[in-house]
Protein backbone atom coordinates (compact mmCIF):
# COMPACT_ATOMS: atom_id res chain seq x y z
CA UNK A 1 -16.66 4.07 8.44
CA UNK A 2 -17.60 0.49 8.69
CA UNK A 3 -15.43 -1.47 10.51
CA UNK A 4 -15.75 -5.04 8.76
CA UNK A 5 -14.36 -2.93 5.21
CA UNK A 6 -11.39 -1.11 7.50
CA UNK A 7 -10.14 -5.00 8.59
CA UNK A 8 -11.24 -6.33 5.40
CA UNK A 9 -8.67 -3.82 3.97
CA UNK A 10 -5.76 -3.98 6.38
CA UNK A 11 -5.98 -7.74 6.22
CA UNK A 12 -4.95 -7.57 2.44
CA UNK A 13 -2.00 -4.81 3.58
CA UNK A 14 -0.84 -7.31 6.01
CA UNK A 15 -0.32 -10.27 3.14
CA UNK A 16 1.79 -7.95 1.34
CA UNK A 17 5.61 -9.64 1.21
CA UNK A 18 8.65 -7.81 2.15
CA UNK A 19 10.19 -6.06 -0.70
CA UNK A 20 6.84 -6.24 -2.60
CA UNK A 21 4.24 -3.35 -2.79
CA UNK A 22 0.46 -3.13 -4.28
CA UNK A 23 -1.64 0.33 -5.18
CA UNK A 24 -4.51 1.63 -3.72
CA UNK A 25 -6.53 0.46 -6.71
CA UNK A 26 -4.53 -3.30 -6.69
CA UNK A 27 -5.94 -3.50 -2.89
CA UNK A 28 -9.84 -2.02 -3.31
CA UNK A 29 -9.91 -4.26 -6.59
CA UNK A 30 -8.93 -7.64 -4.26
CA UNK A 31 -11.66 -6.51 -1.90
CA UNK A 32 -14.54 -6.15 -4.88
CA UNK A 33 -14.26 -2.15 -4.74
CA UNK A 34 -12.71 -1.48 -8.10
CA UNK A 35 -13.27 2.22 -7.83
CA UNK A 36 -12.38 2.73 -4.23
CA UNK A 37 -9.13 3.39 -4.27
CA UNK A 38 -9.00 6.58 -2.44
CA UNK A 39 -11.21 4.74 -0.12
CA UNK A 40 -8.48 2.43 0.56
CA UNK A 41 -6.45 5.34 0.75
CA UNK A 42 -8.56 7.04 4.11
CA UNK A 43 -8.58 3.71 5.63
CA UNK A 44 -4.38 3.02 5.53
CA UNK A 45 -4.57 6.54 7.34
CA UNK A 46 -6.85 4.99 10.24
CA UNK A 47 -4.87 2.14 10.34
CA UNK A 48 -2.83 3.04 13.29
CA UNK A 49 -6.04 2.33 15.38
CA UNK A 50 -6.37 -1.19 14.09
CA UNK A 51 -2.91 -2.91 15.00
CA UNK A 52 0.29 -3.04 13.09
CA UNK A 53 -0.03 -3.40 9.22
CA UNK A 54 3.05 -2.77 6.58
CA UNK A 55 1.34 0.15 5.40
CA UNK A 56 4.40 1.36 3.81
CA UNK A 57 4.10 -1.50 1.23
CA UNK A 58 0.90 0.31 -0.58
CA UNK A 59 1.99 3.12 -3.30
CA UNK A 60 0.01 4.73 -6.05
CA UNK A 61 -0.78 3.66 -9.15
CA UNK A 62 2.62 5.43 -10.72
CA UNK A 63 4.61 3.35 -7.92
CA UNK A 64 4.59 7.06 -5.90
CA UNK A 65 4.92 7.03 -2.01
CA UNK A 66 2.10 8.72 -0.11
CA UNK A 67 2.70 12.78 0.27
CA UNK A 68 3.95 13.96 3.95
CA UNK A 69 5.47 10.35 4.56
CA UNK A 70 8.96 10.63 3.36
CA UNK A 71 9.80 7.46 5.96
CA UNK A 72 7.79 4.97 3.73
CA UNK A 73 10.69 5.26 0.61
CA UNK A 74 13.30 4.54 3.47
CA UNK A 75 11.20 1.78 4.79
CA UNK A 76 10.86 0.38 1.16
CA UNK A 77 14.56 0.22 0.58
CA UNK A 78 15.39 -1.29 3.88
CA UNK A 79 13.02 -4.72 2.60
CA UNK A 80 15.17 -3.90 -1.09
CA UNK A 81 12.37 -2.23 -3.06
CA UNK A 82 13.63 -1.00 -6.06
CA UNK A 83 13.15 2.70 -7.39
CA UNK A 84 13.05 4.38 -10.23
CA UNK A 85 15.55 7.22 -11.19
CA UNK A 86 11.99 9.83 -10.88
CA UNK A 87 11.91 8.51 -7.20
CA UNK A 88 8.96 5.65 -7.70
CA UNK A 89 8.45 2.94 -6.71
CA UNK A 90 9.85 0.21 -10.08
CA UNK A 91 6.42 -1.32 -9.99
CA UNK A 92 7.66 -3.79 -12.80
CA UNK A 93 10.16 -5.33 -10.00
CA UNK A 94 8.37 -4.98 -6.54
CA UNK A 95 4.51 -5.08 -7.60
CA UNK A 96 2.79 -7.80 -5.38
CA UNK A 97 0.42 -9.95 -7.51
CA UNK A 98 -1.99 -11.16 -4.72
């Protein structure tokens, strides 16, 4: 994978505010990749690799946590993210408009 697109990625995660999140498609949208958003996706996994980036901030489109992570809703409500009864993300209160 090309590196410029992996920092070009995490450097939009890392602008995201405490208590705010975006969605895969928000983030691969600000980066000119519309359709990308599993791309996005692959490249939070990597991320580890790259430095420290509030991964935890980026949820799906329905304001869902990623699957096998259940430390990113606990993570959310420490910065006051706001859920929904369903267990979303409220993307009405906490969506990041970067």
């Amino acid at each position: 994978m090309d590196e410029g697109l992996i920092y070009e990625v995490l450097s939009v995660v890392g602008e995201i505010p405490a208590g705010k999140v975006a969605t895969y498609g928000q983030i691969a949208g600000l980066i000119g990749r519309e359709k990308n958003a599993r791309l996005v996706g692959r490249i939070l996994r990597l991320s580890a690799g790259y430095g420290h980036y509030p991964c935890h901030r980026v949820v799906d489109h329905t304001g869902r946590t990623a699957p096998g992570w259940p430390e990113q809703a606990g993570l959310l409500r420490e910065e006051g993210v706001c859920f929904l009864k369903n267990g979303h993300v409220d993307l009405r209160k906490a969506r990041w408009e970067g």
